[in-house]
Structure formats: structure tokens, C-alpha cells
Protein backbone atom coordinates (compact mmCIF):
# COMPACT_ATOMS: atom_id res chain seq x y z
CA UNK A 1 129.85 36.84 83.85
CA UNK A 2 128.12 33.76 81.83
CA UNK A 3 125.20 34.36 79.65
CA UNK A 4 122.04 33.80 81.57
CA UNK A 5 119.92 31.88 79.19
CA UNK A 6 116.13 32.58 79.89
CA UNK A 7 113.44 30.44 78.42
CA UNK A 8 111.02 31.85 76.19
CA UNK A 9 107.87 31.60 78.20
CA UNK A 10 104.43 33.81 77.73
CA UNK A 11 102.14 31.89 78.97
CA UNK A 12 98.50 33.68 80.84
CA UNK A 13 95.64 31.64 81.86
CA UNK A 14 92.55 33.19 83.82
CA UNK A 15 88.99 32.12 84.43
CA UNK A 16 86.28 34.76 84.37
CA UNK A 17 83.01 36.32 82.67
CA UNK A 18 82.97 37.79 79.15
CA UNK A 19 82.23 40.96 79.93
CA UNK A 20 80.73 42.18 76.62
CA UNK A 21 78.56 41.44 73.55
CA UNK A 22 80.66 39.36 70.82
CA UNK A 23 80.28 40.97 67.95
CA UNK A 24 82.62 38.53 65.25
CA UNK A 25 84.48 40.61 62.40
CA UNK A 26 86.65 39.95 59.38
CA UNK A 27 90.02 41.60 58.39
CA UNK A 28 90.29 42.68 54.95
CA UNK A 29 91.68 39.12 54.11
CA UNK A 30 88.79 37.60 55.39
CA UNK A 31 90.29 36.21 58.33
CA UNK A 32 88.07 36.27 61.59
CA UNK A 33 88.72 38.04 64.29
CA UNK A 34 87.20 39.00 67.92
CA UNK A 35 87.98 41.09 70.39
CA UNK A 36 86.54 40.88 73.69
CA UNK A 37 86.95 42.06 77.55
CA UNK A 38 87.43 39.21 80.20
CA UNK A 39 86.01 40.12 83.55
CA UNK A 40 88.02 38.64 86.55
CA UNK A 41 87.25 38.59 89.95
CA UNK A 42 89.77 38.17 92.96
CA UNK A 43 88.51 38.14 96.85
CA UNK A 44 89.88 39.54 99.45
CA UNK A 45 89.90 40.94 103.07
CA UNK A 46 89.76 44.59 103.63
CA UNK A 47 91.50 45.99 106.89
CA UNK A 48 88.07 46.02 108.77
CA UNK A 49 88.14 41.97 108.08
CA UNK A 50 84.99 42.12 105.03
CA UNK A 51 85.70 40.32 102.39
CA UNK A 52 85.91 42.36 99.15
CA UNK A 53 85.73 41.78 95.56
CA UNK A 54 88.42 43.49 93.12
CA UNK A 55 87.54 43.10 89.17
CA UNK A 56 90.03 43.12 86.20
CA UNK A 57 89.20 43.63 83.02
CA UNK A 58 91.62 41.98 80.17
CA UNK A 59 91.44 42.75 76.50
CA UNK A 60 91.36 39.54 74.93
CA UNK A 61 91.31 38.93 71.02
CA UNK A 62 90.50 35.18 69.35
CA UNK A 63 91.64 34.25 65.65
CA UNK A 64 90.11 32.20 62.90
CA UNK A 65 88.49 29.07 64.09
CA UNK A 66 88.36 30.12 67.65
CA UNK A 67 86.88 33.39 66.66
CA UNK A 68 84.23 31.70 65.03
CA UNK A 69 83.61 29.36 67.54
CA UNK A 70 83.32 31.95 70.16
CA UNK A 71 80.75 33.48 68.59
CA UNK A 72 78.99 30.42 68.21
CA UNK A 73 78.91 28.95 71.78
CA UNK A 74 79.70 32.16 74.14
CA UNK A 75 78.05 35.25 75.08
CA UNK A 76 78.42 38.25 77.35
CA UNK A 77 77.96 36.64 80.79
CA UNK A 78 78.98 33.08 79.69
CA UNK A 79 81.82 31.58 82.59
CA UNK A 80 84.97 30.80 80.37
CA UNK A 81 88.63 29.99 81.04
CA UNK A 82 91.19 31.30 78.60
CA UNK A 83 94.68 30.54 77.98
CA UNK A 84 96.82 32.32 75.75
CA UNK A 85 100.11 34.76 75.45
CA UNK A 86 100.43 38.59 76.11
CA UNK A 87 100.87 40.64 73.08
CA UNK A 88 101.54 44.52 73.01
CA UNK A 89 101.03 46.34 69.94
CA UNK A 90 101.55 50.11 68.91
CA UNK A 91 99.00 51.99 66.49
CA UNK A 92 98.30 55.48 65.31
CA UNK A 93 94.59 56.60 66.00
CA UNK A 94 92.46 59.00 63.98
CA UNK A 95 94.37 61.71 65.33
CA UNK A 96 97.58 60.46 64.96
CA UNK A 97 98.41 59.70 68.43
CA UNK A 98 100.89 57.16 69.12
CA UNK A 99 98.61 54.45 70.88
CA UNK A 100 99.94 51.02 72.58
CA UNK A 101 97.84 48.46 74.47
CA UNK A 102 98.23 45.07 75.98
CA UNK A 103 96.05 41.98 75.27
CA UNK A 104 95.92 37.96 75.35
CA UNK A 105 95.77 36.44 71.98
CA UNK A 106 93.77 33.12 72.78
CA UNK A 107 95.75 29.44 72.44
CA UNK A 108 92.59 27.71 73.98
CA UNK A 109 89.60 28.42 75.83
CA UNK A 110 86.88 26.58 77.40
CA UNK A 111 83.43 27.66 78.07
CA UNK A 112 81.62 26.54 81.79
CA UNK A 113 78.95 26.00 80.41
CA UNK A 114 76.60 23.69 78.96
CA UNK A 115 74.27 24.56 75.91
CA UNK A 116 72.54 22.04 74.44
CA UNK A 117 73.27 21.72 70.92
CA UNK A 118 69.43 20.88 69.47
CA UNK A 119 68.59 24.55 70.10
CA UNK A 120 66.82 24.33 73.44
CA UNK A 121 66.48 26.64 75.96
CA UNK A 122 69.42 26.94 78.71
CA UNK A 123 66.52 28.15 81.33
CA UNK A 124 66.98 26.86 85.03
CA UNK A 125 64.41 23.46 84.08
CA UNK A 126 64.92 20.71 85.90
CA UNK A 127 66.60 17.99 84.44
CA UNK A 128 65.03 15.20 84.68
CA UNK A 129 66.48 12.22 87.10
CA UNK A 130 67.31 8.54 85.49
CA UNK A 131 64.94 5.72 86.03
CA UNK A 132 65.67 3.66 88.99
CA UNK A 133 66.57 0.76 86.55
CA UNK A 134 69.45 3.12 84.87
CA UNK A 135 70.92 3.13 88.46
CA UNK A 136 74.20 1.16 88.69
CA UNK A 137 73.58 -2.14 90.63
CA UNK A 138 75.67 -3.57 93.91
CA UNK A 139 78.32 -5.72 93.07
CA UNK A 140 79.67 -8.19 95.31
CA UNK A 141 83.11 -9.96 95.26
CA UNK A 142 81.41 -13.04 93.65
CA UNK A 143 80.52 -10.71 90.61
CA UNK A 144 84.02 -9.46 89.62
CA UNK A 145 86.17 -10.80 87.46
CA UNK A 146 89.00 -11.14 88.77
């Protein structure tokens, strides 16, 4: 039988809610690190015909820049899409049990949000609408170009 060759591909993307306070750390060699729980939600009809909501919560853990960033710009509640890989690792807690867990290691992530960057509050105030001169203007064929 040939040798079936697989490609290497570990690959997760999910959109959802940080479920948790960011709290940003360092490891001993100063590098920054957070770990945080992604919240997502999947619909779906129950026998009696109701639609339902199921919730899964993913460990998630952001490096260096991204960490850093996170903690900037994100919160616990803030919409977010992350895309990373899987990563299992094995420890041995305080009392020496053999420990394992699963988590994404972030490539990218995007926050769906906006927060305005001069410090302002993100309240529900209306934004305002532009002038009625701002608005674009009809064209007509003579006007083009081309």
C-alpha cells in the first residue's frame, strides 16, 4: 500500500464573546502572554421545534504583540473573531497530577467592534448624520468620463 501523504493543516477559526476579564501577564522572560475563554454560540432546533442556544467555551491564549494588543482594545463582552491552531500541552499541578488541556494559540484576531481611539465613550450616542452637502451628487452619462 502507497504512503498516504497528509498535509499538515491546524487551522481553527470561530467568532464569539470573550468570556472573561483580560488580565495581561509576563513569563519570566518577559514575554507577554494572555489567556482567555472564547464564548461561542450555535442555534438550533430542539425536538419540540424551539430554537435553542448551545454555548462552547474555548481556552484561547495570545503571544507578544497580540497579547498586548488584546489587552489594549478588547474586554470581557467585546464580539471578536479568532483564528489560530490547536495546541495540547501536558503539565504537573501543585499536587503532582499529570494535567493535559487543549487550547487555540491565536495567528490573528479581529475585534467587532469599534472604539474610538481619542478616549471617548463607546455609549449607545447617536452619531451624528453628514450634512446634506457631504451627500454624493447624481451623475448623469454626460458627467462620466468615459
Amino acid at each position: 500500500m502507497a504512503d498516504l501523504k497528509l498535509p499538515n493543516i491546524n487551522k481553527f477559526m470561530a467568532s464569539g464573546r470573550i468570556a472573561n476579564e483580560l488580565e495581561l501577564k509576563y513569563t519570566p522572560k518577559g514575554t507577554p502572554v494572555m489567556r482567555f475563554t472564547l464564548a461561542v454560540d450555535r442555534r438550533y432546533k430542539d425536538e419540540s421545534d424551539q430554537w435553542q442556544t448551545a454555548t462552547s467555551w474555548i481556552d484561547c491564549v495570545a503571544w507578544s504583540k497580540f497579547a498586548e494588543n488584546l489587552a489594549t482594545n478588547a474586554h470581557k463582552g467585546s464580539p471578536i473573531i479568532v483564528e489560530g491552531r490547536i495546541d495540547t500541552r501536558n503539565w504537573t499541578d501543585q499536587n503532582n497530577v499529570n494535567r493535559k488541556s487543549t487550547e487555540v494559540v491565536l495567528d490573528n484576531y479581529h475585534i467587532l467592534e469599534w472604539k474610538p481611539r481619542d478616549g471617548q465613550s463607546t455609549g449607545s450616542e447617536d452619531v451624528p448624520l453628514p450634512e446634506e452637502s457631504a451627500a454624493p451628487q447624481k451623475t448623469t452619462a454626460d458627467d462620466l468620463p468615459f
